[in-house]
N, C-alpha and C. Protein backbone atom coordinates (compact mmCIF):
# COMPACT_ATOMS: atom_id res chain seq x y z
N UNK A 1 -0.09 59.38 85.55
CA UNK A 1 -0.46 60.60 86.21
C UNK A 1 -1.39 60.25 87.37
N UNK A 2 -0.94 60.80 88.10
CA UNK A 2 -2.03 60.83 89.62
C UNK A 2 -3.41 61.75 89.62
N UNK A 3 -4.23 61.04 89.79
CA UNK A 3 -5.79 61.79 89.96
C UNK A 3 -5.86 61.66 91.32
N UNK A 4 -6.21 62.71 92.28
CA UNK A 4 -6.76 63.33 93.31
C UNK A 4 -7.97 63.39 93.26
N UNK A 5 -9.29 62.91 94.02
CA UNK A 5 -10.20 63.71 94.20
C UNK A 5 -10.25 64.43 95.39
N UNK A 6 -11.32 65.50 95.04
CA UNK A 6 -11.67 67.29 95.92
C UNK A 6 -11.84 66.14 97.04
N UNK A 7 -11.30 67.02 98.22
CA UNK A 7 -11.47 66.47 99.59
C UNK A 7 -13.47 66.29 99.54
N UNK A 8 -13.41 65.26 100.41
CA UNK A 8 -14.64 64.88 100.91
C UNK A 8 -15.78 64.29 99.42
N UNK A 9 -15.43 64.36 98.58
CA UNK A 9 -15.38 63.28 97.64
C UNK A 9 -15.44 61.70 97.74
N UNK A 10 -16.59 61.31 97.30
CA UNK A 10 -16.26 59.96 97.42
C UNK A 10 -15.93 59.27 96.04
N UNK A 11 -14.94 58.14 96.37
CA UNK A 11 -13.76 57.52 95.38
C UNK A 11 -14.51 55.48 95.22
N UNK A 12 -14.94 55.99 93.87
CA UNK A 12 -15.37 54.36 93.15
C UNK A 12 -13.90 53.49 93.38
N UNK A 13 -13.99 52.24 93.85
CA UNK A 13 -13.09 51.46 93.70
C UNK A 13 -13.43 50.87 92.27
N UNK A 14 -11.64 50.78 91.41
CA UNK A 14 -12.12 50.23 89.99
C UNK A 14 -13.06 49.23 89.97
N UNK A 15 -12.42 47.87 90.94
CA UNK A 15 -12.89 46.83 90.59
C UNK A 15 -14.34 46.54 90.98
N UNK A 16 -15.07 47.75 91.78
CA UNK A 16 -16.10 47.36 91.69
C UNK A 16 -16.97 47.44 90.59
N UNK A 17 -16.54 48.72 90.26
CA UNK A 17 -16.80 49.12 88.80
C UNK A 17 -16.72 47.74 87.50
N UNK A 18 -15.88 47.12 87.96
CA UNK A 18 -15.45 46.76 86.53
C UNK A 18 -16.60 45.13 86.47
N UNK A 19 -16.82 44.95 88.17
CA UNK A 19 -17.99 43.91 88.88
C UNK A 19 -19.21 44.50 88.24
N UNK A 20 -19.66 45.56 88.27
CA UNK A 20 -20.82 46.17 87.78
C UNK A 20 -20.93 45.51 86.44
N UNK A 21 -19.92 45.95 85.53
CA UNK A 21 -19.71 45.70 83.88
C UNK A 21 -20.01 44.12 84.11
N UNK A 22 -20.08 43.31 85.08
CA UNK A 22 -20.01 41.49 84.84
C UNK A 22 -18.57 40.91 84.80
N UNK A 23 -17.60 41.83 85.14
CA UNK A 23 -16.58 40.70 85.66
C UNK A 23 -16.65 40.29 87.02
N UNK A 24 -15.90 39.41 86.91
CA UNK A 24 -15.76 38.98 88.21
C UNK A 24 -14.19 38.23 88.52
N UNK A 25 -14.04 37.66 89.61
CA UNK A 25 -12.32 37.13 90.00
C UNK A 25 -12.62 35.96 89.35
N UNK A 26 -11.19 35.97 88.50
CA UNK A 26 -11.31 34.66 88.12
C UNK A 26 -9.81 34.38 88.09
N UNK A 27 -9.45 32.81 87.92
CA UNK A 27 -8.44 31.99 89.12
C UNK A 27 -7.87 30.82 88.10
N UNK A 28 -6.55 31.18 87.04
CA UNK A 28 -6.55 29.98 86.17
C UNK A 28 -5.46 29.29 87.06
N UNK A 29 -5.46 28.42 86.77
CA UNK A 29 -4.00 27.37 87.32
C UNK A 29 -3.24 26.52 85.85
N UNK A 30 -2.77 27.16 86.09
CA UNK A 30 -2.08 26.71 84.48
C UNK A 30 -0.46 25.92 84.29
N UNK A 31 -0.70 24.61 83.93
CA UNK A 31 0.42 23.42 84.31
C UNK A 31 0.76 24.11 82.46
N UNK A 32 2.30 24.14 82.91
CA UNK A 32 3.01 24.41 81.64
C UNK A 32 4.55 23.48 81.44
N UNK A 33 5.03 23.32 80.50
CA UNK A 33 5.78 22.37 79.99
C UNK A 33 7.71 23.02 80.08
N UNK A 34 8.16 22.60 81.54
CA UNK A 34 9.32 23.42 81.22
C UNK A 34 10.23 23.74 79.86
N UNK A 35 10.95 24.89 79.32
CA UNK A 35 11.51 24.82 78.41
C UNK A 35 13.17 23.75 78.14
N UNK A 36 13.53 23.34 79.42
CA UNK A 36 14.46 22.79 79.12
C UNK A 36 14.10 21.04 79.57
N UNK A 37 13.19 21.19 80.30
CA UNK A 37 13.23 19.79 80.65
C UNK A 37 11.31 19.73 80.22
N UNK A 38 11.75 19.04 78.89
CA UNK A 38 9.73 19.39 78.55
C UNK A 38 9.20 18.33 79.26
N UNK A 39 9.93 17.22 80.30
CA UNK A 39 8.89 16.09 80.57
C UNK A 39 8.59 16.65 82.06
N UNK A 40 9.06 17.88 82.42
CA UNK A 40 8.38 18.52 84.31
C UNK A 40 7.32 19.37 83.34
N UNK A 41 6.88 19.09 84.36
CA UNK A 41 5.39 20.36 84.21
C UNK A 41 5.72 21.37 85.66
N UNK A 42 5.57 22.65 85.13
CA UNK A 42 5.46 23.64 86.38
C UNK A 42 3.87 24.31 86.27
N UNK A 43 3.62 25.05 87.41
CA UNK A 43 1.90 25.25 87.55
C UNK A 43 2.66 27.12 87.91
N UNK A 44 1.57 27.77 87.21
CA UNK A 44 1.42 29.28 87.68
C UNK A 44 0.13 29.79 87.69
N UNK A 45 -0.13 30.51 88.65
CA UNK A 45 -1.27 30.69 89.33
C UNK A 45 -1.71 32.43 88.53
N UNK A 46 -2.86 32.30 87.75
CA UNK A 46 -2.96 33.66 87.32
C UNK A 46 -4.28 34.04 87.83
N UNK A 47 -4.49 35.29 88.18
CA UNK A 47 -5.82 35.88 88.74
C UNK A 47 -6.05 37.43 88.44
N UNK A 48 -7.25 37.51 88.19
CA UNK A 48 -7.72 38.96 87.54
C UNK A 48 -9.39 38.87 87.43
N UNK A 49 -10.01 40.00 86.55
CA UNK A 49 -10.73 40.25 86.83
C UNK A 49 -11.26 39.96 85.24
N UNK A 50 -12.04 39.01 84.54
CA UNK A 50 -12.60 38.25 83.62
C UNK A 50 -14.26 37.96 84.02
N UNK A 51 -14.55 37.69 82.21
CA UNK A 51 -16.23 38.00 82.22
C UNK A 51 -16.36 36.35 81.91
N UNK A 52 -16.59 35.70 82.32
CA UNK A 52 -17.72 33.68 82.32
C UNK A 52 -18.45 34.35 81.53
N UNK A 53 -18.75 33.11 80.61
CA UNK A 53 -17.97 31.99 80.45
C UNK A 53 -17.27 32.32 79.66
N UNK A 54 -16.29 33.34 78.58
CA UNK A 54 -15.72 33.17 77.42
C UNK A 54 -14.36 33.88 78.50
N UNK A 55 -13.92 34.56 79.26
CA UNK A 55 -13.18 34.61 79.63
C UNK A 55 -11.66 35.60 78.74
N UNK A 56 -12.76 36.79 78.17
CA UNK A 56 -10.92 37.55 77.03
C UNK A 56 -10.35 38.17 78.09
N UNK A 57 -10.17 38.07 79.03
CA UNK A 57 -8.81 38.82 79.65
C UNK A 57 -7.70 37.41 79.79
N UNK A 58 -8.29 36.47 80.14
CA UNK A 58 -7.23 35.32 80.16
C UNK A 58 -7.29 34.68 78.41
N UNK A 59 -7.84 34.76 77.92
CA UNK A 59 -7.67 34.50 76.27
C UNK A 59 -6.97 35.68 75.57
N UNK A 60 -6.91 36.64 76.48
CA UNK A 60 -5.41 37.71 75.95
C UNK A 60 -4.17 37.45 76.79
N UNK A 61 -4.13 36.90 77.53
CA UNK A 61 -2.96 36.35 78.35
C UNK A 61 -1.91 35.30 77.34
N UNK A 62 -3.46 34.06 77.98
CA UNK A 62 -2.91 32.71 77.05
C UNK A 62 -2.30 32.79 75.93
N UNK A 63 -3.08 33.90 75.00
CA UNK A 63 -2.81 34.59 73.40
C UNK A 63 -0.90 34.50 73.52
N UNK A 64 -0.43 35.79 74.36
CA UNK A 64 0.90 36.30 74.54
C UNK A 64 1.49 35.18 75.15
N UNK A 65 1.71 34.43 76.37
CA UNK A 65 2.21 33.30 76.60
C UNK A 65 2.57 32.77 75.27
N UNK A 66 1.74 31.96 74.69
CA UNK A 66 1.65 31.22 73.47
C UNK A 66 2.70 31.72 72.51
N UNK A 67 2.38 33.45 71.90
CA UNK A 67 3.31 33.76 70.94
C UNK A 67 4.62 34.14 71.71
N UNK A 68 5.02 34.63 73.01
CA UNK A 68 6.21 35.20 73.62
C UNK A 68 7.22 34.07 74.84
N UNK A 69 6.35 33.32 75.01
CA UNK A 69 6.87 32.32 76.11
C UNK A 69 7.46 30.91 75.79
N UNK A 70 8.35 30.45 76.06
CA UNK A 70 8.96 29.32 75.75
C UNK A 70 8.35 28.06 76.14
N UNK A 71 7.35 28.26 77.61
CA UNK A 71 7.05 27.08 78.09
C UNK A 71 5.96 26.66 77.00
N UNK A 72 5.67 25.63 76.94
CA UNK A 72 5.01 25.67 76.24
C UNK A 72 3.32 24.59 77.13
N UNK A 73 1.96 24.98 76.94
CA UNK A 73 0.96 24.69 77.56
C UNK A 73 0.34 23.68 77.93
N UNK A 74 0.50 23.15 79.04
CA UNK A 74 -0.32 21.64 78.60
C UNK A 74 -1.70 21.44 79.58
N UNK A 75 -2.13 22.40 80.47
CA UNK A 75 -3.48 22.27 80.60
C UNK A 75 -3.46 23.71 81.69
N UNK A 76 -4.86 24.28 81.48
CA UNK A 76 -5.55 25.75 81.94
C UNK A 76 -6.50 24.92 82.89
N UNK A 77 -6.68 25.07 83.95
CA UNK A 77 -7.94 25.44 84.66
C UNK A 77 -8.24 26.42 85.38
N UNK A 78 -9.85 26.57 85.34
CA UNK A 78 -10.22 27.85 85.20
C UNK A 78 -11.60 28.10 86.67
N UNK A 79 -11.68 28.85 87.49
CA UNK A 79 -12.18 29.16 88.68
C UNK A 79 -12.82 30.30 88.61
N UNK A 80 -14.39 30.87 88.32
CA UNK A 80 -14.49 31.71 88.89
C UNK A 80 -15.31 32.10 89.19
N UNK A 81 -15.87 32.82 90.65
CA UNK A 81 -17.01 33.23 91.48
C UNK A 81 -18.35 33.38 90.54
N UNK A 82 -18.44 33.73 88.97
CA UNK A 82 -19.38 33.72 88.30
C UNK A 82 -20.05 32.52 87.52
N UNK A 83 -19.05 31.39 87.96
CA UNK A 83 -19.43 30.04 87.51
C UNK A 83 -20.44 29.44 88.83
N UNK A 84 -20.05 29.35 90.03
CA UNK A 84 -20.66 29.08 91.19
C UNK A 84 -20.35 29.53 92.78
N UNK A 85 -20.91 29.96 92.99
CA UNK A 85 -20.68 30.94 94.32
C UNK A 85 -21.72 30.70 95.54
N UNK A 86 -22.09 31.72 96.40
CA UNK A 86 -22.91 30.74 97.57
C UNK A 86 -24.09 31.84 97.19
N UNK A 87 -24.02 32.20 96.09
CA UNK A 87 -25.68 32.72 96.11
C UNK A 87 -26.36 31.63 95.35
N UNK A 88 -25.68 30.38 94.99
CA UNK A 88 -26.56 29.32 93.96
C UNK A 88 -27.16 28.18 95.09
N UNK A 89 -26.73 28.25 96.21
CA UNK A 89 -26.88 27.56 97.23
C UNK A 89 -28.03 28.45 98.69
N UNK A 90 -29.48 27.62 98.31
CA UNK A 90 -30.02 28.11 99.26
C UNK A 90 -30.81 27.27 100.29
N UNK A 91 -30.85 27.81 101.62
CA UNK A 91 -31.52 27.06 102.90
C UNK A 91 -32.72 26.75 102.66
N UNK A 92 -33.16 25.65 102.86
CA UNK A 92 -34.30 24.57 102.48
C UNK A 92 -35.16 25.32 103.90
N UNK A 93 -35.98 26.09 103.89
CA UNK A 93 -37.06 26.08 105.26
C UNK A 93 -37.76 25.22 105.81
N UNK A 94 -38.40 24.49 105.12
CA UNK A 94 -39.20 23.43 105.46
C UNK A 94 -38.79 21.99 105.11
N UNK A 95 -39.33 21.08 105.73
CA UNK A 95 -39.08 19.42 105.03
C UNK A 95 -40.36 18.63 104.97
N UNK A 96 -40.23 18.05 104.06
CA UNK A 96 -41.45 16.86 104.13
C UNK A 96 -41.19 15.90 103.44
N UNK A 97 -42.28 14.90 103.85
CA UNK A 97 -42.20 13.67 103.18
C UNK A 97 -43.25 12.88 102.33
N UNK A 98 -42.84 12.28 101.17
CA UNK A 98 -43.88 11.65 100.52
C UNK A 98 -44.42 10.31 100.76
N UNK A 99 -43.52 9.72 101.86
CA UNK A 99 -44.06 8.24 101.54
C UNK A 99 -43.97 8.16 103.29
């Protein structure tokens, strides 16, 4: 069903919302084991909106893959803006020296 808001209304974007709650983008790259030829590995790129470090929106993914998917898993890596970002990185003002 479609929600409208009253003209001149202002409209929350979900995902900021859902940023508020502590998710944030997160970025798996996931090498999986073709079903017919198990010695290729293929890579699929999954992205959404997951809480660091435990990560249940992709641990409900992985979950279904696992029980519904043929490929079968051979390595997850995992990316996301709440692990390290450029607010952990700050400009040094001054310099000095000890010796």
């Amino acid at each position: 069903m479609l929600h409208l808001a009253p003209r001149g209304a202002q409209v929350v974007d979900g995902d900021f919302l859902r940023q508020i709650e502590g998710y944030s983008l997160t970025t798996a790259e996931i090498l999986y084991r073709m079903p017919d030829h198990p010695l290729l590995l293929q890579a699929y790129i999954w992205q959404d909106y997951d809480q660091a470090p435990h990560f249940p929106v992709l641990q409900r993914f992985l979950d279904f893959w696992q029980r519904t998917l043929e490929g079968r898993l051979h390595t997850v890596r995992v990316a996301s803006s709440r692990l390290v970002g450029p607010r952990d990185v700050a400009i040094a003002r001054t310099l000095t020296h000890l010796h």
